[in-house]
C-alpha atoms as a PDB file:
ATOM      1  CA  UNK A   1     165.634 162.549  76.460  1.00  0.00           C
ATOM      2  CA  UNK A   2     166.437 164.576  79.781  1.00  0.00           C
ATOM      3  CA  UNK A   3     165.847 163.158  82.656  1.00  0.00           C
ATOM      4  CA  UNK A   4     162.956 165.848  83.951  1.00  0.00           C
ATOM      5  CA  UNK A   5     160.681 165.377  80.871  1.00  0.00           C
ATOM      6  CA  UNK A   6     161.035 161.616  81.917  1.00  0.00           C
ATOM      7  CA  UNK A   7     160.151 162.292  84.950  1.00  0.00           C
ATOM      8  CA  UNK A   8     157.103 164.322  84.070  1.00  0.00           C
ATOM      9  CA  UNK A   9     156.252 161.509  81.491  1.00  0.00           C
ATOM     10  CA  UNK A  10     156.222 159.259  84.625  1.00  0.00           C
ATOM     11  CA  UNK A  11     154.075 161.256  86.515  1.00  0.00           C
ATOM     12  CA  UNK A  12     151.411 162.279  83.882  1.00  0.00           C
ATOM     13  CA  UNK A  13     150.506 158.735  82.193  1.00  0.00           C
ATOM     14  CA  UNK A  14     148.654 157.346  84.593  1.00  0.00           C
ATOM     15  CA  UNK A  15     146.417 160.457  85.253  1.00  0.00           C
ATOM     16  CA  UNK A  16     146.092 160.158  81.347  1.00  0.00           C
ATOM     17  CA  UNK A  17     145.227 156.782  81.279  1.00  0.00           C
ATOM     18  CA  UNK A  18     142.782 157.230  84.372  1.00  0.00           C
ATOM     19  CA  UNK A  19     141.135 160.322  81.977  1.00  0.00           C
ATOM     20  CA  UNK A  20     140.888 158.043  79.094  1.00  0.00           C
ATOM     21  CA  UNK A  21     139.328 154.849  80.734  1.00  0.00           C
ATOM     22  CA  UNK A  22     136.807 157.537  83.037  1.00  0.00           C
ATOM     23  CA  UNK A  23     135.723 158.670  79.455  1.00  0.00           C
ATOM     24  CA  UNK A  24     135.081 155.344  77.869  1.00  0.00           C
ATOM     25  CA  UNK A  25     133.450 153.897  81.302  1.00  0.00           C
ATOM     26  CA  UNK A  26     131.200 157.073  81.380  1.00  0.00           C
ATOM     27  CA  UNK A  27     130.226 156.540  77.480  1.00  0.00           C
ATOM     28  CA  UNK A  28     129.743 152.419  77.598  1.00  0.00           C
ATOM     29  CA  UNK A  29     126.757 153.843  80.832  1.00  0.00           C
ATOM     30  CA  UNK A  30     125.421 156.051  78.435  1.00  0.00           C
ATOM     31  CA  UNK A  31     124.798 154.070  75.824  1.00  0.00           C
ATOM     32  CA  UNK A  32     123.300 151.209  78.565  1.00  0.00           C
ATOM     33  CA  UNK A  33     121.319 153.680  80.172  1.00  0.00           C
ATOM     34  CA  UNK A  34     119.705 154.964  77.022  1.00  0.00           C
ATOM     35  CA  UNK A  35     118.917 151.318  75.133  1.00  0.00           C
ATOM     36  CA  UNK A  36     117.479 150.417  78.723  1.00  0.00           C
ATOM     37  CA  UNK A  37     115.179 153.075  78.314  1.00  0.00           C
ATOM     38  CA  UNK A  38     114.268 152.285  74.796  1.00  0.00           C
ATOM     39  CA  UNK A  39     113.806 148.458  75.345  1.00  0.00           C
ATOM     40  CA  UNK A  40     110.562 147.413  76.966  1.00  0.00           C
ATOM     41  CA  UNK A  41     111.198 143.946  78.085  1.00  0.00           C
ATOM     42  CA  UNK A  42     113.037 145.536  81.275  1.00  0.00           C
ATOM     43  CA  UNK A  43     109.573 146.722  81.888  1.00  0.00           C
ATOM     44  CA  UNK A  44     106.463 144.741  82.813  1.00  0.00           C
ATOM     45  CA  UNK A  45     104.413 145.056  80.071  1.00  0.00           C
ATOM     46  CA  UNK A  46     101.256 143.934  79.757  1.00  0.00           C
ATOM     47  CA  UNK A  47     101.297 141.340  76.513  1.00  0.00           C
ATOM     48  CA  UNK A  48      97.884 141.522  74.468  1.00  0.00           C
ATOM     49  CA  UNK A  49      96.630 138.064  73.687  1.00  0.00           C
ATOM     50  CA  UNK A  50      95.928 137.034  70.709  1.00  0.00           C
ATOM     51  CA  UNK A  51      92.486 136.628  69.273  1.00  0.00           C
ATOM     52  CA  UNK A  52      92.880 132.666  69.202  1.00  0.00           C
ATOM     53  CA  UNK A  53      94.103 133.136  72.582  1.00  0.00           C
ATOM     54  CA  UNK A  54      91.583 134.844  73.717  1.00  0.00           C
ATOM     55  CA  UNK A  55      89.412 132.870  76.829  1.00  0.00           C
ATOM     56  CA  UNK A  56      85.821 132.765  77.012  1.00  0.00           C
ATOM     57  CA  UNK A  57      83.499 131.903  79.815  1.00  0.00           C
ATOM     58  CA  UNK A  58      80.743 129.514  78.887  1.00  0.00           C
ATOM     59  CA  UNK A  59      78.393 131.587  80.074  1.00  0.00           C
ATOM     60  CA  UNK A  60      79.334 134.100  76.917  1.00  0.00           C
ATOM     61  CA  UNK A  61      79.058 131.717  74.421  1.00  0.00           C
ATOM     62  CA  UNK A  62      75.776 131.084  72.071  1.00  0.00           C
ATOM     63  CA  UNK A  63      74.943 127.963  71.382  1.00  0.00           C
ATOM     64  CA  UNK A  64      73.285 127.626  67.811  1.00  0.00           C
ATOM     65  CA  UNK A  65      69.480 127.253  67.517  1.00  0.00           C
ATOM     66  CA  UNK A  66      68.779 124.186  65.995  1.00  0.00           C
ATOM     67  CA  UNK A  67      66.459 124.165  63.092  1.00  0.00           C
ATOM     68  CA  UNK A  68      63.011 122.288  63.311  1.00  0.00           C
ATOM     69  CA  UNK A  69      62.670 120.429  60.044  1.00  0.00           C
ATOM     70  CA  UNK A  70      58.762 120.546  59.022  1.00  0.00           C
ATOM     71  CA  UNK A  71      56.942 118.037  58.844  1.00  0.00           C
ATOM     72  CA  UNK A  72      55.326 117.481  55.210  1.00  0.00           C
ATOM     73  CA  UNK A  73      51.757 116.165  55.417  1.00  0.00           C
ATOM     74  CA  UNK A  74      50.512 113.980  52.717  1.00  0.00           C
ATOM     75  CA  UNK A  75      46.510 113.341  52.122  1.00  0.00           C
ATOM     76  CA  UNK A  76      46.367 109.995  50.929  1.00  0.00           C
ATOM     77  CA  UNK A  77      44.086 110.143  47.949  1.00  0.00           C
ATOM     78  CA  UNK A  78      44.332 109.543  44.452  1.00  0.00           C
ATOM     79  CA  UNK A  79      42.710 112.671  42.146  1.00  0.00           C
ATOM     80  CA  UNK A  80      42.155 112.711  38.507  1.00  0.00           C
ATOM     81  CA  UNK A  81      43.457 114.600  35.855  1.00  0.00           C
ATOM     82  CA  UNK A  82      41.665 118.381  36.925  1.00  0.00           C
ATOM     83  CA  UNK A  83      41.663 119.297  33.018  1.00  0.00           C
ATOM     84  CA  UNK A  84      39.538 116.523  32.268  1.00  0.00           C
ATOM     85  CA  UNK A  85      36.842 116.373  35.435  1.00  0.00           C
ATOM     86  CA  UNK A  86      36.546 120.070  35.489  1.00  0.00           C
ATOM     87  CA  UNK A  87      35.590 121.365  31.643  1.00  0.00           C
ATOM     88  CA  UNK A  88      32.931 123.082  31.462  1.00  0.00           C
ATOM     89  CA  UNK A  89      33.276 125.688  28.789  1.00  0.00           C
ATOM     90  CA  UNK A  90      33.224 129.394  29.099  1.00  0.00           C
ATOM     91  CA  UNK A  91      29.688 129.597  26.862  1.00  0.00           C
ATOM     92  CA  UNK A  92      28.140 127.509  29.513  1.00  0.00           C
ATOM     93  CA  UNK A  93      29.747 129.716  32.239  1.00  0.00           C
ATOM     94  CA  UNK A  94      27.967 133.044  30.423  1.00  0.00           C
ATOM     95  CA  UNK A  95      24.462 131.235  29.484  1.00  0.00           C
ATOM     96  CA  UNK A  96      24.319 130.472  33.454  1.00  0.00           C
ATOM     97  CA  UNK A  97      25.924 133.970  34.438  1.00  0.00           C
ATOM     98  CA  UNK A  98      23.265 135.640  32.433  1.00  0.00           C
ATOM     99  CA  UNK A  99      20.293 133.991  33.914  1.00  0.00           C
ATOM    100  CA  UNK A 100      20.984 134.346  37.204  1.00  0.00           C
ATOM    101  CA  UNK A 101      23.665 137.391  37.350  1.00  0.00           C
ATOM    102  CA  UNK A 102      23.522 141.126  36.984  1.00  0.00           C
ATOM    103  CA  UNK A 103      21.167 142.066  34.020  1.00  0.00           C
ATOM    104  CA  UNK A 104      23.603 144.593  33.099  1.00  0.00           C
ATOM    105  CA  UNK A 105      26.841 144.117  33.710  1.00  0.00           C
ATOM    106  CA  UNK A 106      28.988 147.669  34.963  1.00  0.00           C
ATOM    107  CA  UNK A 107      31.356 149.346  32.854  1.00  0.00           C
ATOM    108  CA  UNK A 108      32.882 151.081  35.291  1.00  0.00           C
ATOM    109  CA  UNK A 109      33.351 150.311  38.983  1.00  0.00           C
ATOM    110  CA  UNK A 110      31.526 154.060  39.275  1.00  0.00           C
ATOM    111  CA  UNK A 111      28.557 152.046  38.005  1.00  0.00           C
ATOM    112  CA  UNK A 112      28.402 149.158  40.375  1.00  0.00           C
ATOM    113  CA  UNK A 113      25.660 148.978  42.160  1.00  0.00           C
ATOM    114  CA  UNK A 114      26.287 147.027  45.786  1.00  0.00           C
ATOM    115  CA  UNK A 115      22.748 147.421  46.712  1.00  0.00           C
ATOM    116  CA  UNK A 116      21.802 143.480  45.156  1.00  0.00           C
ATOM    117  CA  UNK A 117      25.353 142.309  45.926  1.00  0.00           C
ATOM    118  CA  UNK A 118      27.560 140.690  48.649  1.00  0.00           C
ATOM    119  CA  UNK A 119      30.739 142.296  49.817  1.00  0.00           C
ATOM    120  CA  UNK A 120      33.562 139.203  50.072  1.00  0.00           C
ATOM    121  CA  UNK A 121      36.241 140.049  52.475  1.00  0.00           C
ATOM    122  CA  UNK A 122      38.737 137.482  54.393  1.00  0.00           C
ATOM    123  CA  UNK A 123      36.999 135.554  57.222  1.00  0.00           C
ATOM    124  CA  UNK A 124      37.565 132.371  58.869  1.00  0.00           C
ATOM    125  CA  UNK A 125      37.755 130.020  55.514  1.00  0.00           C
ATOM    126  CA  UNK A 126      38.445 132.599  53.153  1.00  0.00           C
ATOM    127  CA  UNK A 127      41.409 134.825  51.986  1.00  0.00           C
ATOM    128  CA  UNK A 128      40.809 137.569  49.885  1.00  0.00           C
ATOM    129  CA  UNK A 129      44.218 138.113  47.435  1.00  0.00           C
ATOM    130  CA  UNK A 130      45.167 141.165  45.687  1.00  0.00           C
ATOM    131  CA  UNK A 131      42.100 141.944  43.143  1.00  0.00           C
ATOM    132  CA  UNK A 132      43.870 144.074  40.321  1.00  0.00           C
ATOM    133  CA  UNK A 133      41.191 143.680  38.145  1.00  0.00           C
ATOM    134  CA  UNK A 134      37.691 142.747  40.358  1.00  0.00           C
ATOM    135  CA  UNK A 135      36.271 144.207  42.751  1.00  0.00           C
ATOM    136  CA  UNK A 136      34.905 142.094  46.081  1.00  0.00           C
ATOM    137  CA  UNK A 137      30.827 141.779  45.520  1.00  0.00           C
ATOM    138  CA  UNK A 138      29.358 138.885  44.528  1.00  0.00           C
ATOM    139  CA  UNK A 139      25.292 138.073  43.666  1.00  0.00           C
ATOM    140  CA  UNK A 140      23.658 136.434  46.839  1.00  0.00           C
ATOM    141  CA  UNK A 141      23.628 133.132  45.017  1.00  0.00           C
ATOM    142  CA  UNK A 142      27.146 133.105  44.358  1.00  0.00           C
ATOM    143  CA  UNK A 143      28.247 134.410  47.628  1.00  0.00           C
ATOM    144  CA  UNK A 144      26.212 131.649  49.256  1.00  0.00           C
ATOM    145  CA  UNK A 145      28.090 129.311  46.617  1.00  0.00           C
ATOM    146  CA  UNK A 146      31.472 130.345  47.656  1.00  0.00           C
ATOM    147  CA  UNK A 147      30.271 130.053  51.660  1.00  0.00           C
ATOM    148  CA  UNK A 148      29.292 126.644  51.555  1.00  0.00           C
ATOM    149  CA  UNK A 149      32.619 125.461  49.090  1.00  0.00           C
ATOM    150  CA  UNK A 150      34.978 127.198  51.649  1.00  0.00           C
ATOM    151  CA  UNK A 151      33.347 125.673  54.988  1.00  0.00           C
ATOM    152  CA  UNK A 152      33.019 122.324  52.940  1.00  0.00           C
ATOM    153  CA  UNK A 153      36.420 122.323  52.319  1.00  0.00           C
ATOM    154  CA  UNK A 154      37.215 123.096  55.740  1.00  0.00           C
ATOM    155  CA  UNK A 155      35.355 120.654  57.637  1.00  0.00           C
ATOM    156  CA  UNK A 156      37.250 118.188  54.760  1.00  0.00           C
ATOM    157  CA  UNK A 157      40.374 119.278  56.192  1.00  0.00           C
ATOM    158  CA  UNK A 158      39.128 118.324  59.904  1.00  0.00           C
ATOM    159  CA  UNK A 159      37.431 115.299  58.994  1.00  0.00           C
ATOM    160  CA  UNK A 160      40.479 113.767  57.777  1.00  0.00           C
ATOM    161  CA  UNK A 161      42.878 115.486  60.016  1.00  0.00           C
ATOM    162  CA  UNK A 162      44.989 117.936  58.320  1.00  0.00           C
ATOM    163  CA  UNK A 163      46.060 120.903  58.268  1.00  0.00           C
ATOM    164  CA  UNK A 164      43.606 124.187  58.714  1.00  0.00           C
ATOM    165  CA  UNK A 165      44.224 126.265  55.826  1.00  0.00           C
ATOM    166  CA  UNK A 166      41.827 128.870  53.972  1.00  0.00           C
ATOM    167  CA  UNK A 167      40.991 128.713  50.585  1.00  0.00           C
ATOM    168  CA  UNK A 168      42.298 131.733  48.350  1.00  0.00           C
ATOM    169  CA  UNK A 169      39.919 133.794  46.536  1.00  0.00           C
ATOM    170  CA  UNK A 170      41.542 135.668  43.528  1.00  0.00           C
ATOM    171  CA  UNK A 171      38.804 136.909  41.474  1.00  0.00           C
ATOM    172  CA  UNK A 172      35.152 137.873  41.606  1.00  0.00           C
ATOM    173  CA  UNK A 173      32.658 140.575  39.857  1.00  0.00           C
ATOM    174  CA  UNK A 174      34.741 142.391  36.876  1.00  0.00           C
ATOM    175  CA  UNK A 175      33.583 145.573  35.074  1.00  0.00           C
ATOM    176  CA  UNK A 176      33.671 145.543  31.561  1.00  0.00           C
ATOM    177  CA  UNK A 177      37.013 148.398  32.205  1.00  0.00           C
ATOM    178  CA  UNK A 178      38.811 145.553  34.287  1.00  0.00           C
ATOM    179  CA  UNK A 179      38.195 143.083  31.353  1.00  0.00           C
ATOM    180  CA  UNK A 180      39.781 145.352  28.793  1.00  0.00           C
ATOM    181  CA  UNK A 181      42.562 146.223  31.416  1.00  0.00           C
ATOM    182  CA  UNK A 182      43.371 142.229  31.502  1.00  0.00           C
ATOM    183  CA  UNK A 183      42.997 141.728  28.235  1.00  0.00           C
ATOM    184  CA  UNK A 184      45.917 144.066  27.275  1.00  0.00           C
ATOM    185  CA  UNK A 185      48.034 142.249  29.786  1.00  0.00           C
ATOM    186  CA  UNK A 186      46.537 138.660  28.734  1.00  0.00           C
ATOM    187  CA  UNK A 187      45.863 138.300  25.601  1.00  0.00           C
ATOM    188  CA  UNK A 188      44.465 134.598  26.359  1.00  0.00           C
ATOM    189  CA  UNK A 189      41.355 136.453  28.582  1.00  0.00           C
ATOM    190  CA  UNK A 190      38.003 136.220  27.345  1.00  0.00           C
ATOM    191  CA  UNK A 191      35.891 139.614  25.884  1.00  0.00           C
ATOM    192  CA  UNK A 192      32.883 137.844  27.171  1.00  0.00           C
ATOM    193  CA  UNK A 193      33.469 136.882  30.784  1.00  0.00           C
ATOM    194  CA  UNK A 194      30.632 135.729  32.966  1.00  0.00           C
ATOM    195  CA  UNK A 195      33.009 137.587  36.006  1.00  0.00           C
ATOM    196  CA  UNK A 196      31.128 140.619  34.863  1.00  0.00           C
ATOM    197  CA  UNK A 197      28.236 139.233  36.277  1.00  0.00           C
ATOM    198  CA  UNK A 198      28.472 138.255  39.416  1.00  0.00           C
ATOM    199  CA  UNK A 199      27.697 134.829  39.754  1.00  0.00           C
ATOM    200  CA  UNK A 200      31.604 133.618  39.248  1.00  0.00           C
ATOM    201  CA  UNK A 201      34.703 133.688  41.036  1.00  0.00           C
ATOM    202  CA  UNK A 202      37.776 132.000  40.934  1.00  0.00           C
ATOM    203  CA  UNK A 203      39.615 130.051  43.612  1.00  0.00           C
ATOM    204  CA  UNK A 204      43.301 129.826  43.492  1.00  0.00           C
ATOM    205  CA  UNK A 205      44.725 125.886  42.531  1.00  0.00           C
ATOM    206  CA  UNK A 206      48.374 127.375  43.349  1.00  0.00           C
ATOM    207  CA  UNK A 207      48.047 128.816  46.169  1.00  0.00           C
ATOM    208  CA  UNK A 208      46.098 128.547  49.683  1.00  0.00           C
ATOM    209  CA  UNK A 209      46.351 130.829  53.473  1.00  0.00           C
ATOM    210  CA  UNK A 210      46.970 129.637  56.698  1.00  0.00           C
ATOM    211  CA  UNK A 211      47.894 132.090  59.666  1.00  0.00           C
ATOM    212  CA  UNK A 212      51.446 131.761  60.527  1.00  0.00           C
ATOM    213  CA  UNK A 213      52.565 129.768  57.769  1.00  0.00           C
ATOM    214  CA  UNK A 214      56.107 130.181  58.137  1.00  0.00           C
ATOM    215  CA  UNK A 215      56.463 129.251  61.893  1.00  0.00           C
ATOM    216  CA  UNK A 216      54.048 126.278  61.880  1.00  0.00           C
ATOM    217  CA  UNK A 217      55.856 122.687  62.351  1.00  0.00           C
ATOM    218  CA  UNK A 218      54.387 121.469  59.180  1.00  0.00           C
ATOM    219  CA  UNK A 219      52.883 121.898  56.043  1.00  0.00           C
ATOM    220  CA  UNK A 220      50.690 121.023  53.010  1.00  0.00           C
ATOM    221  CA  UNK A 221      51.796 121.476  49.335  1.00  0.00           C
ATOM    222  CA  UNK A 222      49.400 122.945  46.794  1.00  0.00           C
ATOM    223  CA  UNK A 223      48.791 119.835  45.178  1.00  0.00           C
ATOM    224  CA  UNK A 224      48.005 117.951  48.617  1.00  0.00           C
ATOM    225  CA  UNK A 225      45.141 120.457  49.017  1.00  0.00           C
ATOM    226  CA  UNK A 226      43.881 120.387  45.823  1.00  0.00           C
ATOM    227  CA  UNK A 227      42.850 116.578  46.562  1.00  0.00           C
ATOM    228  CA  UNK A 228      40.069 118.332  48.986  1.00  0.00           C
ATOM    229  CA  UNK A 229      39.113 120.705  47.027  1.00  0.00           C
ATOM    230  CA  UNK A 230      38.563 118.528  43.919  1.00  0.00           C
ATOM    231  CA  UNK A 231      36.191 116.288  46.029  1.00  0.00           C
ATOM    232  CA  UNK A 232      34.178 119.583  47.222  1.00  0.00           C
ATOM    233  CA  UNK A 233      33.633 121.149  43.970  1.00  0.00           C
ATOM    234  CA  UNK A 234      33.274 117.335  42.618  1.00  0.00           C
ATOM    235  CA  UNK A 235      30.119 117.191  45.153  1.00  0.00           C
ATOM    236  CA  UNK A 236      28.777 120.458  44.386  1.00  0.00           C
ATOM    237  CA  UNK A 237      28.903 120.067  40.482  1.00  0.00           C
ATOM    238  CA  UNK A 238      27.047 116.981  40.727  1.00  0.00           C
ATOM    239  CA  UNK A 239      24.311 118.338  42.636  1.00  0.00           C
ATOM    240  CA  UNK A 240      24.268 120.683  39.816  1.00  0.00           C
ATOM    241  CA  UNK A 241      24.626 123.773  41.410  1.00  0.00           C
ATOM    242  CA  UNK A 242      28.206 125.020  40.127  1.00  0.00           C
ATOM    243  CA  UNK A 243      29.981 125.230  36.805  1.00  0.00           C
ATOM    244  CA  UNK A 244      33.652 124.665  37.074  1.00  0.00           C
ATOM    245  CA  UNK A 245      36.684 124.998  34.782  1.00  0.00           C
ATOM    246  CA  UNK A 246      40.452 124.237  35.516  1.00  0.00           C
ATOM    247  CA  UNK A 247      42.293 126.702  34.557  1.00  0.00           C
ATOM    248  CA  UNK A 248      46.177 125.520  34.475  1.00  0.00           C
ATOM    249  CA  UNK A 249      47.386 129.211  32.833  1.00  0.00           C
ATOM    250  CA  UNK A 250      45.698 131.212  35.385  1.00  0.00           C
ATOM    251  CA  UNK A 251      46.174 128.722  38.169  1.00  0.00           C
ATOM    252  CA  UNK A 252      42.476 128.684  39.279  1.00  0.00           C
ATOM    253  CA  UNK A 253      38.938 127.172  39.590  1.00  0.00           C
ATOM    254  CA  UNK A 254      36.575 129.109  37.392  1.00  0.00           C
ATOM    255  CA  UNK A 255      33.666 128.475  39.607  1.00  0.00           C
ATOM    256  CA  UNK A 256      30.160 129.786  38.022  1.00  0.00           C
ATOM    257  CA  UNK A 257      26.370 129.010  40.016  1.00  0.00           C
ATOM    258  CA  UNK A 258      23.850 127.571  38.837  1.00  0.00           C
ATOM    259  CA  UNK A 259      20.602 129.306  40.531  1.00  0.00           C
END
């Protein structure tokens, strides 16, 4: 090799050398620059906690509402077999509706006449239920009937202590169209019902009212208050002026007058 291309060889290789390491400086900065950019914990970044991490005050925080457990009250009375006390049989029921009910009984509810009758609606001892096939009159007699069994069995209820509930009226004075209408969906119902009438109704042995039922801190079953009502309508049928029938199908005392 001549000794001027040495030379320039010499002079050249460092400024090549200084080239090459400018370049791969300048890339290695690029490359840092742009990852710094793309990574975020060089940042401060807010972290979102996680829902179990999550922190709250007292003050936020609900606190369950305990449920009252109500109180069951028991009346402490023994009561026969209601089958067996209260028997009387539906013939009785009509010989007794006939002499002191309606002459003629209606066919229609077009044809009842409410001039000689009572209207029953809900009051202070009595709850009127859905009447799908009666309408709410009564004969005086009966109507007085069902007034003094109702505030009887209140003032039971007081005397001993319990709870104030109403007595649950579920049928009263039929036409001879709401008997056929019943009969088609019971086939057990009479064709001759002393409901048509006026002297009978029927109180509920299922089911009695009290205001508030749901939100009161006790209670009565069905059966408890039956114990009253048995010694009421016990009372009355001895002084002879009531019929009665328990009814265990249709869940009711078939209550008739006698005068």
């Amino acid at each position: 090799m001549k000794r001027e291309t040495k030379a320039w060889l010499i002079i050249l290789t460092p400024f090549f050398v200084g080239l090459l390491l400018g370049i791969l400086v300048g890339s290695c900065m690029s490359r840092g620059s742009r990852k710094a950019a793309q990574d975020p914990a060089q940042e401060e970044v807010e972290i979102p906690q996680l829902e179990s991490e999550i922190i709250v005050e007292d003050s936020e925080i609900e606190e369950p509402v305990p449920q009252k457990e109500r109180k069951e009250i028991i009346y402490n009375r023994r009561m026969p077999k209601l089958a067996q006390v209260f028997a009387d049989l539906n013939e009785d029921h009509l010989v007794m509706a006939r002499k002191y009910g309606l002459k003629q009984p209606p066919k229609s509810r077009k044809d009842v006449n409410t001039g000689g009758l009572v209207k029953i609606e809900d009051n202070d001892y009595i709850k009127m239920w859905d009447l799908q096939y009666s309408v709410p009159y009564l004969t005086k007699s009966a109507a007085e009937e069902l007034d003094i069994i109702s505030r009887a069995f209140h003032d039971s209820l007081e005397n001993h202590r319990l709870l104030n509930y109403k007595i649950v009226v579920s049928s009263v004075l039929r036409t001879d169209e709401d008997v056929e209408k019943l009969r088609r969906r019971n086939g057990n119902a009479s064709a001759n019902s002393a409901h048509c009438y006026g002297t009978t109704f029927d109180i509920a042995n299922a089911r009695y009212w009290r205001d508030d039922e749901a939100v009161q801190d006790a209670f009565m079953q069905p059966y408890e208050l039956n114990k009253v009502m048995y010694e009421v309508l016990r009372d009355r049928r001895k002084q002879g002026k009531i019929l009665c029938k328990f009814e265990k199908k249709q869940h009711c005392f078939h209550i008739t007058v006698c005068y």
